[in-house]
C-alpha atoms as a PDB file:
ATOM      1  CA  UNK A   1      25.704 -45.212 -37.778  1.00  0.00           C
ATOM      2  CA  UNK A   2      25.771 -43.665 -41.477  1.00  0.00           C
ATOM      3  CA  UNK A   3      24.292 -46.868 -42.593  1.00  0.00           C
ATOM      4  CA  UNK A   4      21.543 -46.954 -39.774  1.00  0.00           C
ATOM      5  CA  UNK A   5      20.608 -43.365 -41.438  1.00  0.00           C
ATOM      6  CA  UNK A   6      20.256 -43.857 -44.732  1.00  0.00           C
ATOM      7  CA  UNK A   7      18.018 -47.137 -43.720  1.00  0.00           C
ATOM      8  CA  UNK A   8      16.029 -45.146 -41.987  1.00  0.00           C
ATOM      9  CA  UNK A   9      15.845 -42.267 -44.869  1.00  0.00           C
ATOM     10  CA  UNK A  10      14.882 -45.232 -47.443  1.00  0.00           C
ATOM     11  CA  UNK A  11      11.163 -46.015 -48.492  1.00  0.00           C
ATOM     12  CA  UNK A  12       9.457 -48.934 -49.837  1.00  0.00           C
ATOM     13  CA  UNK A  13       6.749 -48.411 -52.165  1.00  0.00           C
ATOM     14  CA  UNK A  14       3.793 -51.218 -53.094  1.00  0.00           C
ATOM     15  CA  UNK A  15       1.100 -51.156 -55.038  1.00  0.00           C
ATOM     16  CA  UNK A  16      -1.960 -53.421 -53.823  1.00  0.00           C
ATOM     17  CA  UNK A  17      -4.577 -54.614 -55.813  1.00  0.00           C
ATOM     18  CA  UNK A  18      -8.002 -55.147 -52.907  1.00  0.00           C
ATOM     19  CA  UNK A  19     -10.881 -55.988 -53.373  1.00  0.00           C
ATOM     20  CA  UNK A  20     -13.578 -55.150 -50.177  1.00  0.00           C
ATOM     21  CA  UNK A  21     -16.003 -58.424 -50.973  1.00  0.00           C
ATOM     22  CA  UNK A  22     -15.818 -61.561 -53.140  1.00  0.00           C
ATOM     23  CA  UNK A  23     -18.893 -59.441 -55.292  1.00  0.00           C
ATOM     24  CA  UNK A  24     -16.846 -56.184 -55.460  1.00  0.00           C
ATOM     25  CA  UNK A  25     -14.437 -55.283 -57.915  1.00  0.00           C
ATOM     26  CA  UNK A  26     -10.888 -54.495 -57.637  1.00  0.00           C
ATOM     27  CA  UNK A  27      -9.154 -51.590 -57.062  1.00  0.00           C
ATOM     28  CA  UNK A  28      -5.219 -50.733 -56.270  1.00  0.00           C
ATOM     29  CA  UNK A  29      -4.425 -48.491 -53.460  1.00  0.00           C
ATOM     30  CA  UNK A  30      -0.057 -47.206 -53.147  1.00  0.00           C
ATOM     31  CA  UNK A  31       1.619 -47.556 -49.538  1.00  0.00           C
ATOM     32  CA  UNK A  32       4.577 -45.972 -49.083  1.00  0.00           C
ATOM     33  CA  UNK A  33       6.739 -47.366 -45.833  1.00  0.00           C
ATOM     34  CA  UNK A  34       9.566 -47.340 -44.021  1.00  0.00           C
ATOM     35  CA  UNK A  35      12.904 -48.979 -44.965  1.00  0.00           C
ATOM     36  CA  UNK A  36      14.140 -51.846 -42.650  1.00  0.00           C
ATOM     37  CA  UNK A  37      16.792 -53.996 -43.223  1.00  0.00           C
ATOM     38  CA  UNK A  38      16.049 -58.001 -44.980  1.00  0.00           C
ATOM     39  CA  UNK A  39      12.149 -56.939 -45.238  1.00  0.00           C
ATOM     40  CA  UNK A  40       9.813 -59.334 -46.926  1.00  0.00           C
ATOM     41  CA  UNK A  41       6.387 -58.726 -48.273  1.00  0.00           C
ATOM     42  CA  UNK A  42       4.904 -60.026 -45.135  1.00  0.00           C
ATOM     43  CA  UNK A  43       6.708 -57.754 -43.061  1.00  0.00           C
ATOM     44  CA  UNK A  44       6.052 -54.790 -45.631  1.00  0.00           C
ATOM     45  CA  UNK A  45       2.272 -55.853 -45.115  1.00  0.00           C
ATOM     46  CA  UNK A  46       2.548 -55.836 -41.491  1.00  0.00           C
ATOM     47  CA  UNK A  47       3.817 -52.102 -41.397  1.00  0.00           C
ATOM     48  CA  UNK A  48       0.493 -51.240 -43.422  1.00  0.00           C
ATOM     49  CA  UNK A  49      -1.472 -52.791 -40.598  1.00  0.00           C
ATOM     50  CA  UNK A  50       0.001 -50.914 -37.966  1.00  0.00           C
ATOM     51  CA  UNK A  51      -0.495 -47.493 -39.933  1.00  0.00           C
ATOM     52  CA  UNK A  52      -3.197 -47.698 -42.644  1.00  0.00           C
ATOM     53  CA  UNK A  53      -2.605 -44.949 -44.697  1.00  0.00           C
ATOM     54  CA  UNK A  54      -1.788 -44.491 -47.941  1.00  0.00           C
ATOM     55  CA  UNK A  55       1.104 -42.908 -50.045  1.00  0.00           C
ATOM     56  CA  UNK A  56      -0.612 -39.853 -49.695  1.00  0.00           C
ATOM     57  CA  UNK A  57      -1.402 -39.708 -46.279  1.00  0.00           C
ATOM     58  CA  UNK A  58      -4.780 -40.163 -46.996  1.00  0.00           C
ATOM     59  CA  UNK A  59      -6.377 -42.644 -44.241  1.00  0.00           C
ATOM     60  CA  UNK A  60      -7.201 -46.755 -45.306  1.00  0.00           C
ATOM     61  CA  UNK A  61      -8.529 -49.997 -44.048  1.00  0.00           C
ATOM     62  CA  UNK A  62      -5.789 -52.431 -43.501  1.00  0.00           C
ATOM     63  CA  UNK A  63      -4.949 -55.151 -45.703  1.00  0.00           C
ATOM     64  CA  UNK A  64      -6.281 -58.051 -45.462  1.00  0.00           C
ATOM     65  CA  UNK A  65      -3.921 -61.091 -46.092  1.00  0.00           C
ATOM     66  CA  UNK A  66      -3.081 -65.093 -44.767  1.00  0.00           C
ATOM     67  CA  UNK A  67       0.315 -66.480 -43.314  1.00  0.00           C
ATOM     68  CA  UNK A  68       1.135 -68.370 -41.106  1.00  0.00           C
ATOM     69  CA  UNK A  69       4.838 -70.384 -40.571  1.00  0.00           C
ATOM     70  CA  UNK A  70       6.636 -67.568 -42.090  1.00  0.00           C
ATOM     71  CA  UNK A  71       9.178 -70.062 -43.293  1.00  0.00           C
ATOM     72  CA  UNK A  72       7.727 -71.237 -46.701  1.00  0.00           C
ATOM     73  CA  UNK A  73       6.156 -74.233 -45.322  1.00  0.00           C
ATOM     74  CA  UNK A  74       2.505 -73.568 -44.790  1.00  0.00           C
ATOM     75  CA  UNK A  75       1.648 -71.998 -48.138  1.00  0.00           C
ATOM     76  CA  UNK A  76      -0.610 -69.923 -46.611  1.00  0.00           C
ATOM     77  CA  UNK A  77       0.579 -66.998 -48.121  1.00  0.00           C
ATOM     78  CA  UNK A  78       0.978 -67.043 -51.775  1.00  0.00           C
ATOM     79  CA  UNK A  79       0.181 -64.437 -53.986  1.00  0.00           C
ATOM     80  CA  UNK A  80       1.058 -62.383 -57.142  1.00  0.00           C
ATOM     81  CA  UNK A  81       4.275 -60.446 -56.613  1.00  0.00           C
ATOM     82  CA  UNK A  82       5.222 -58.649 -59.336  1.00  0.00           C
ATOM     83  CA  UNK A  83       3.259 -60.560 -61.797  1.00  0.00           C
ATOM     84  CA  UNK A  84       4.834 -64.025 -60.304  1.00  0.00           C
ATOM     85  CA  UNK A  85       3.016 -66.335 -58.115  1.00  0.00           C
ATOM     86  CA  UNK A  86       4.591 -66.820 -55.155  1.00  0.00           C
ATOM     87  CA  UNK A  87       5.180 -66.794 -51.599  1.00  0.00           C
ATOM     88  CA  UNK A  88       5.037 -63.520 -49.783  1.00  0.00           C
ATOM     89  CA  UNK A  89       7.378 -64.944 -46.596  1.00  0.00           C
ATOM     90  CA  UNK A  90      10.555 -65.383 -48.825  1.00  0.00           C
ATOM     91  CA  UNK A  91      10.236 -62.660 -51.156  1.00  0.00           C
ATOM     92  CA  UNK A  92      12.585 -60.222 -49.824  1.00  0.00           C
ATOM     93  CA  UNK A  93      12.202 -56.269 -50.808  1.00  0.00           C
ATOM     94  CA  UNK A  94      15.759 -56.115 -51.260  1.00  0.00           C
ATOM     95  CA  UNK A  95      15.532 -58.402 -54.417  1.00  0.00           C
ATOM     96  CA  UNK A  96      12.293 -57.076 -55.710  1.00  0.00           C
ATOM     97  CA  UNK A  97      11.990 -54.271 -57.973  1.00  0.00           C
ATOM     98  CA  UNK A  98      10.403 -50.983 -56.938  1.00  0.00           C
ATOM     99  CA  UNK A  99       7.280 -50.202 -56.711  1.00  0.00           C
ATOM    100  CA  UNK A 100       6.269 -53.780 -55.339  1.00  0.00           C
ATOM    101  CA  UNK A 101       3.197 -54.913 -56.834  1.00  0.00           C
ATOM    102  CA  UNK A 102       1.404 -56.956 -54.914  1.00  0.00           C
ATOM    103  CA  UNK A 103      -2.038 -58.656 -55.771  1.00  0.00           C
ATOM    104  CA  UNK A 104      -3.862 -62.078 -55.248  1.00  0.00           C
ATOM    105  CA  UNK A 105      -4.086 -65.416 -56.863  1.00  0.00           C
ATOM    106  CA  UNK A 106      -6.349 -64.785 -59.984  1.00  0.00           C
ATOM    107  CA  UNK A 107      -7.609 -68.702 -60.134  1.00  0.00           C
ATOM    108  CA  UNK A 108      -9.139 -68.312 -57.158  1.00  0.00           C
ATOM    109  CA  UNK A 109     -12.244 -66.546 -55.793  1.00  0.00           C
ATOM    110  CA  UNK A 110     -11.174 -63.227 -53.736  1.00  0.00           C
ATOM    111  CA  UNK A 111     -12.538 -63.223 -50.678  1.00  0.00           C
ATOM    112  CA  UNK A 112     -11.108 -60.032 -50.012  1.00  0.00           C
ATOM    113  CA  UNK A 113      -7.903 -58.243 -50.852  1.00  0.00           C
ATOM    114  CA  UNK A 114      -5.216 -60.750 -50.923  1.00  0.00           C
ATOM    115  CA  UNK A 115      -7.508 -63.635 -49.387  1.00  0.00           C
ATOM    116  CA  UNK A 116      -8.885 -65.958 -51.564  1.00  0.00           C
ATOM    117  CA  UNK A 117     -10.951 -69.719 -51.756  1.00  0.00           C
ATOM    118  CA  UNK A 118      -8.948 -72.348 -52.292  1.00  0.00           C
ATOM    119  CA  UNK A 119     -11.551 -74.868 -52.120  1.00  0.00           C
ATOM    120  CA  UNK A 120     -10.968 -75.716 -55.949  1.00  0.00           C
ATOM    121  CA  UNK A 121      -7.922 -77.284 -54.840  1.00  0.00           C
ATOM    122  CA  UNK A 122      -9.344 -79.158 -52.046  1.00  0.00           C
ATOM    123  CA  UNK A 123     -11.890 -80.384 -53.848  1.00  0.00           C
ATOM    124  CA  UNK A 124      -9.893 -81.768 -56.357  1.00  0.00           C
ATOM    125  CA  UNK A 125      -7.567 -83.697 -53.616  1.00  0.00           C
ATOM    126  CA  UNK A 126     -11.068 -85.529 -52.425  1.00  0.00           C
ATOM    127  CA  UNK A 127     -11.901 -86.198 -56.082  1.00  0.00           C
ATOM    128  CA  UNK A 128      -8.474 -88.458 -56.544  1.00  0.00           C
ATOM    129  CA  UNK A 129      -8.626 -89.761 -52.827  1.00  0.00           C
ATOM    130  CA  UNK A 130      -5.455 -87.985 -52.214  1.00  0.00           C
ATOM    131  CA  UNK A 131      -5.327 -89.768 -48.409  1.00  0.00           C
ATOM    132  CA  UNK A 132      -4.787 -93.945 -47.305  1.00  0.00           C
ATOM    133  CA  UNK A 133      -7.770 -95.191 -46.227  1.00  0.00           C
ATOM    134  CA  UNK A 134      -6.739 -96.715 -43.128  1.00  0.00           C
ATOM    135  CA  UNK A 135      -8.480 -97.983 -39.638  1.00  0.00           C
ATOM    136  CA  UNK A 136      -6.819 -95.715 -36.996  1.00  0.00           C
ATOM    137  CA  UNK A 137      -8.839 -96.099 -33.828  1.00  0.00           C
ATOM    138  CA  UNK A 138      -6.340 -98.424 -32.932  1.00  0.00           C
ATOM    139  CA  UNK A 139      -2.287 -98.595 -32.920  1.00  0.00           C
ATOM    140  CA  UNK A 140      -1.366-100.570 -36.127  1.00  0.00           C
ATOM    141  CA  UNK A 141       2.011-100.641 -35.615  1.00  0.00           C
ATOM    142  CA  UNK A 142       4.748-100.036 -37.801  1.00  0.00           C
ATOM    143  CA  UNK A 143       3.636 -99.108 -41.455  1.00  0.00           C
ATOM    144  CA  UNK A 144       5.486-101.436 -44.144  1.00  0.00           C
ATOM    145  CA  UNK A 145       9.016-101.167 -45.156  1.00  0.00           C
ATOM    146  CA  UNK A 146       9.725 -98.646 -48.257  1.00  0.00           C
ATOM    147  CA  UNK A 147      13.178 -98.817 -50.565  1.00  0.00           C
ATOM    148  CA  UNK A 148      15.403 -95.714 -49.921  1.00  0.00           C
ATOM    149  CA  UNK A 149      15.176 -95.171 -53.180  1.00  0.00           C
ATOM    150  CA  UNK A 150      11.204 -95.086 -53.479  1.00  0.00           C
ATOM    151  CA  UNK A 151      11.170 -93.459 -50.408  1.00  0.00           C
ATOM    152  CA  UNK A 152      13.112 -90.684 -51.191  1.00  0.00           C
ATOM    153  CA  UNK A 153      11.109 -89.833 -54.153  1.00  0.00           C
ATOM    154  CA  UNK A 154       7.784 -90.130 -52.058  1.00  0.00           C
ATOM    155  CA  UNK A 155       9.409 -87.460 -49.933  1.00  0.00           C
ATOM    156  CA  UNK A 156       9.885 -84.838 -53.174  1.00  0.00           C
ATOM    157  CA  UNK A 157       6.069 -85.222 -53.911  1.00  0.00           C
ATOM    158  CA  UNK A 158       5.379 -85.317 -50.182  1.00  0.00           C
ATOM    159  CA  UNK A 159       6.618 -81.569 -50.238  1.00  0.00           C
ATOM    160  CA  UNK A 160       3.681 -80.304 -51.443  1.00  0.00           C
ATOM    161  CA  UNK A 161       2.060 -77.213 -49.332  1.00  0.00           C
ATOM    162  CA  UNK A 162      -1.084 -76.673 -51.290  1.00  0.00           C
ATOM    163  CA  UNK A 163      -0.237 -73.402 -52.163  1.00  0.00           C
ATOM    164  CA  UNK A 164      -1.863 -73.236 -55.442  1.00  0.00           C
ATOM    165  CA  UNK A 165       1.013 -71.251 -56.994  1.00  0.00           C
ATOM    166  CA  UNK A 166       1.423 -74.138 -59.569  1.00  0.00           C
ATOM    167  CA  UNK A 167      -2.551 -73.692 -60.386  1.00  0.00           C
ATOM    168  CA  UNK A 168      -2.107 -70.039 -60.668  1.00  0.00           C
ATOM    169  CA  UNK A 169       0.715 -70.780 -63.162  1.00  0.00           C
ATOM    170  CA  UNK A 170      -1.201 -72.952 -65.357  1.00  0.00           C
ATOM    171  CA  UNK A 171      -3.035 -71.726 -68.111  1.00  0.00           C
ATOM    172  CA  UNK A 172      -5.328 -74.534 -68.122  1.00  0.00           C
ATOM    173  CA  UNK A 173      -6.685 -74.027 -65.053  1.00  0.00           C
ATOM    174  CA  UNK A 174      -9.035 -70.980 -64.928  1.00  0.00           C
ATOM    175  CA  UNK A 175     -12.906 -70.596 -64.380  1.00  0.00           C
ATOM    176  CA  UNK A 176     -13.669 -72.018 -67.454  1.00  0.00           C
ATOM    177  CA  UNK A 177     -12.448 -75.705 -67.276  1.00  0.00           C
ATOM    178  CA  UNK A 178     -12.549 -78.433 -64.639  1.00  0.00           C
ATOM    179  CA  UNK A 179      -8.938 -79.374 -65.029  1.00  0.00           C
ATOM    180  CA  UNK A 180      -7.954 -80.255 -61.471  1.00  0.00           C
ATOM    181  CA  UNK A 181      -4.345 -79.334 -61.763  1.00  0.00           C
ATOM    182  CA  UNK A 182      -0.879 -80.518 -61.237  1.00  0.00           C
ATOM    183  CA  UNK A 183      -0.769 -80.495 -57.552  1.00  0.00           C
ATOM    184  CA  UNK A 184      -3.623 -83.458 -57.005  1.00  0.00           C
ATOM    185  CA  UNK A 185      -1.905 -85.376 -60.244  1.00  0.00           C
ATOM    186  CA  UNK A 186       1.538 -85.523 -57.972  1.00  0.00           C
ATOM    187  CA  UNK A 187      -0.304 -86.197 -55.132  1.00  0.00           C
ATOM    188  CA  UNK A 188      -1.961 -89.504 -56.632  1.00  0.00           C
ATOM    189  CA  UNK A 189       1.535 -90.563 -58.066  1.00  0.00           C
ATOM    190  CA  UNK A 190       2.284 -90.404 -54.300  1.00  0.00           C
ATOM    191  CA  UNK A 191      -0.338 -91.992 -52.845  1.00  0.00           C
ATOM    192  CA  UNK A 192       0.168 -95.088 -55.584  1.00  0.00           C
ATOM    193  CA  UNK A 193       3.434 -95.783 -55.025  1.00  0.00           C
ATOM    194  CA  UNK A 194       2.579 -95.954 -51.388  1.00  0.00           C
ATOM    195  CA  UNK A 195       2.767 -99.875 -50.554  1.00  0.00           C
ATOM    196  CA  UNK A 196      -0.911 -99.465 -48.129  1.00  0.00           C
ATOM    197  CA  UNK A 197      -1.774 -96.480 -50.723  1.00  0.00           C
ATOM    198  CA  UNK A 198      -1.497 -98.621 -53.907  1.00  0.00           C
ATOM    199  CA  UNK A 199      -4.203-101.045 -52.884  1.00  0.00           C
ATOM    200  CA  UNK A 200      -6.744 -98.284 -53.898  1.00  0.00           C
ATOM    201  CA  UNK A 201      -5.020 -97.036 -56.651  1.00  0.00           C
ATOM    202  CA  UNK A 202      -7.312 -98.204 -59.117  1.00  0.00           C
ATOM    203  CA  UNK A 203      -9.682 -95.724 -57.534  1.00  0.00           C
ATOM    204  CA  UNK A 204      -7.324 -92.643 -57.917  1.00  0.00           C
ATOM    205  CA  UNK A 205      -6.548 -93.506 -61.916  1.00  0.00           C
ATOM    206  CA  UNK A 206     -10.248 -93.680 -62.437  1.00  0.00           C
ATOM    207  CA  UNK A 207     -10.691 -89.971 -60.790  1.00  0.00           C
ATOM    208  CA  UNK A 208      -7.853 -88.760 -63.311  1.00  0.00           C
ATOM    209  CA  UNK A 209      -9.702 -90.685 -66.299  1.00  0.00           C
ATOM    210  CA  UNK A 210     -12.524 -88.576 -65.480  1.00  0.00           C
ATOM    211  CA  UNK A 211     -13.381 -85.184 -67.144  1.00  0.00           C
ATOM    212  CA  UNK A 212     -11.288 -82.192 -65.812  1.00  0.00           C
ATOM    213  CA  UNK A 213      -8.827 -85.080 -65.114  1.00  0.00           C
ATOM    214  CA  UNK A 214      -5.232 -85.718 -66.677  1.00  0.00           C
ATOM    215  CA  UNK A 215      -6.609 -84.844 -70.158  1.00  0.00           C
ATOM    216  CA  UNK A 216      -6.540 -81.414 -69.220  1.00  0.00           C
ATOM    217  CA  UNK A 217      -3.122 -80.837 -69.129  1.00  0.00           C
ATOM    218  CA  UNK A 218      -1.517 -79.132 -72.004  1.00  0.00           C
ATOM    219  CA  UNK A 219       1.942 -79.605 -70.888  1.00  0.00           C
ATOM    220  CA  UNK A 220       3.134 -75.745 -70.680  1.00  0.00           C
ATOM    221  CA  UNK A 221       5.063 -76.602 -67.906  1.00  0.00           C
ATOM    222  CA  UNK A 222       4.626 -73.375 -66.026  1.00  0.00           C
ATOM    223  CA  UNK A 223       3.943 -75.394 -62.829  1.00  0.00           C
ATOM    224  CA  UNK A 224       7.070 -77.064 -62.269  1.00  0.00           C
ATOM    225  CA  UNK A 225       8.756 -74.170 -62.921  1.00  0.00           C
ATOM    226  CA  UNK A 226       6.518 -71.984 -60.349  1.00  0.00           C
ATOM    227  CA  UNK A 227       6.609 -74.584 -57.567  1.00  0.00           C
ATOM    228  CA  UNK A 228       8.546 -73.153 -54.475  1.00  0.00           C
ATOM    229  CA  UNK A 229       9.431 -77.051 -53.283  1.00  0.00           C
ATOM    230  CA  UNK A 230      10.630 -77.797 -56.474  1.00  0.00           C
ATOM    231  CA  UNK A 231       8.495 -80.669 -56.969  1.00  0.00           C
ATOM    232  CA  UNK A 232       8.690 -83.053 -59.919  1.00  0.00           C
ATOM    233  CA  UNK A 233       5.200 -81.978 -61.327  1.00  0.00           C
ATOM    234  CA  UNK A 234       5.743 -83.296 -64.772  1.00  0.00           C
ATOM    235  CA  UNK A 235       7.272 -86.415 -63.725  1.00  0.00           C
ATOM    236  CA  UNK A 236       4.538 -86.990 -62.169  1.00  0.00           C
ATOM    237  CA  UNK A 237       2.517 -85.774 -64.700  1.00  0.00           C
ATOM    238  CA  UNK A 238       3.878 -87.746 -67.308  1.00  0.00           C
ATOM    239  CA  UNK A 239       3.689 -90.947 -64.739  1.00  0.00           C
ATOM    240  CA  UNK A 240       0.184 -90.716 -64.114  1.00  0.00           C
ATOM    241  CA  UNK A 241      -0.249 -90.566 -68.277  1.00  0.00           C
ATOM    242  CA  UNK A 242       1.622 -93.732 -68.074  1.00  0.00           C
ATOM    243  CA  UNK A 243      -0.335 -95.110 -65.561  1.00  0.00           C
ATOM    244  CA  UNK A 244      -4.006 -94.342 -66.441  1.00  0.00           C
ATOM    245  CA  UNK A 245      -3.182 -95.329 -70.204  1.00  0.00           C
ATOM    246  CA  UNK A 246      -1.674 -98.777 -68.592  1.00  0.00           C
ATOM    247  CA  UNK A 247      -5.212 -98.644 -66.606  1.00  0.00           C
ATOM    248  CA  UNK A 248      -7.542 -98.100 -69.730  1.00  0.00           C
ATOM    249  CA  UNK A 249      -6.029-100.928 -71.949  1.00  0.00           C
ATOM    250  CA  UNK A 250      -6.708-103.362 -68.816  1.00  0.00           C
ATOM    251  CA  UNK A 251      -9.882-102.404 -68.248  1.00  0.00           C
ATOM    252  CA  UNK A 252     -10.768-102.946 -71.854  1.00  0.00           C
ATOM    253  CA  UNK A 253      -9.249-106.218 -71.933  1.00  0.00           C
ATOM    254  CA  UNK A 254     -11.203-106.965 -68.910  1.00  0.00           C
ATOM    255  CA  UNK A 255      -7.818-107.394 -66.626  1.00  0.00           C
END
């Protein structure tokens, strides 16, 4: 019961940075809510919706915000939480110091408040072909046969949630270069060590040989250590060096 009181006594305070249109600028506006018991940020968010107003009782618009599995799967709802990209479902109030500062993605286009344009990265996964290009209007049957070994490692860079927090990490990406980032990188080391995938890999090595490609990595390696799967990212980085350097030599030797 004494511990049911002082829960209920207990605040949470959050600073938001919004912004009202993508041509707007940004603004912070302080909440203060309600404590509750193994609170995340999406939850803390959720209690602003139901009662818009902020720390000083002054009346708001609700903020605006995406999620979706709630189980750090869909990377729908990354942002900047206290200055480190990440995802709003698993960071937990209790482990986050006070006042919670929350704001979006800054390599990104705001849409508004915390919702932002992630067509950069999509755009960069159709520039390296980041699919198998396969017939499936009819059944094809079982796919071919992969080593545990090489099949366990497709599953690490399968992981990926395109959730941008490794772009937002890297310094190299920003709205002044065309570097496509570490996520579609991984994602063509996957696709190439697929045994149907590798038949166009030629393709994908070309895409990173192109400008904004591979070059543009400057090795920080903020993104591996930003990714919420864990993913290899420099591996994979590294690999593809490997790979489209392999790539170049052939094609100048006319292999």
């Amino acid at each position: 019961m004494a511990e049911t009181a002082t829960a209920a006594k207990k605040t949470v305070k959050l600073i938001v940075t919004r912004q009202d249109s993508p041509e707007s600028k940004p603004y912070t506006e302080e909440f203060e809510i309600p404590y509750r018991p193994n609170m995340n940020v999406i939850s803390a968010l959720m209690e602003i919706q139901r009662n818009p107003k902020k720390a000083d009782g002054s009346p708001t618009t609700p903020v605006c915000w995406e999620s979706n599995c709630l189980e750090e799967v869909c990377g729908a709802c990354s942002m900047v939480i206290n200055g480190k990209p990440r995802q709003a479902c698993s960071a937990l109030i209790d482990k986050l110091e006070q006042p919670v500062r929350v704001a979006p993605m800054s390599t990104f286009p705001v849409q508004r408040d915390l919702v932002i344009d992630r067509g950069r990265m999509f755009h960069a996964l159709k520039k390296v072909k980041a699919w198998i290009p396969i017939d499936g209007t009819y059944d094809l049957g079982p796919g071919p046969r992969m080593a545990e070994a090489k099949r366990q490692e497709a599953y690490e860079l399968a992981r990926c949630m395109t959730c941008g927090v490794c772009l937002e990490a890297c310094p190299n990406v920003n709205d002044k270069t065309s570097f496509i980032g570490p996520a579609a990188i991984s994602q063509v080391r996957l696709f190439n060590s697929h045994p149907t995938g590798e038949m166009n890999a030629h393709e994908r090595l070309e895409a990173l040989m192109e400008d904004g490609g591979i070059e543009g990595c400057g090795n920080s390696q903020n993104c591996v250590r930003a990714c919420p799967k864990g993913i290899p990212l420099t591996t994979s980085i590294a690999e593809m060096n490997r790979a489209t350097t392999k790539h170049l030599f052939k094609r100048w030797l006319g292999m």
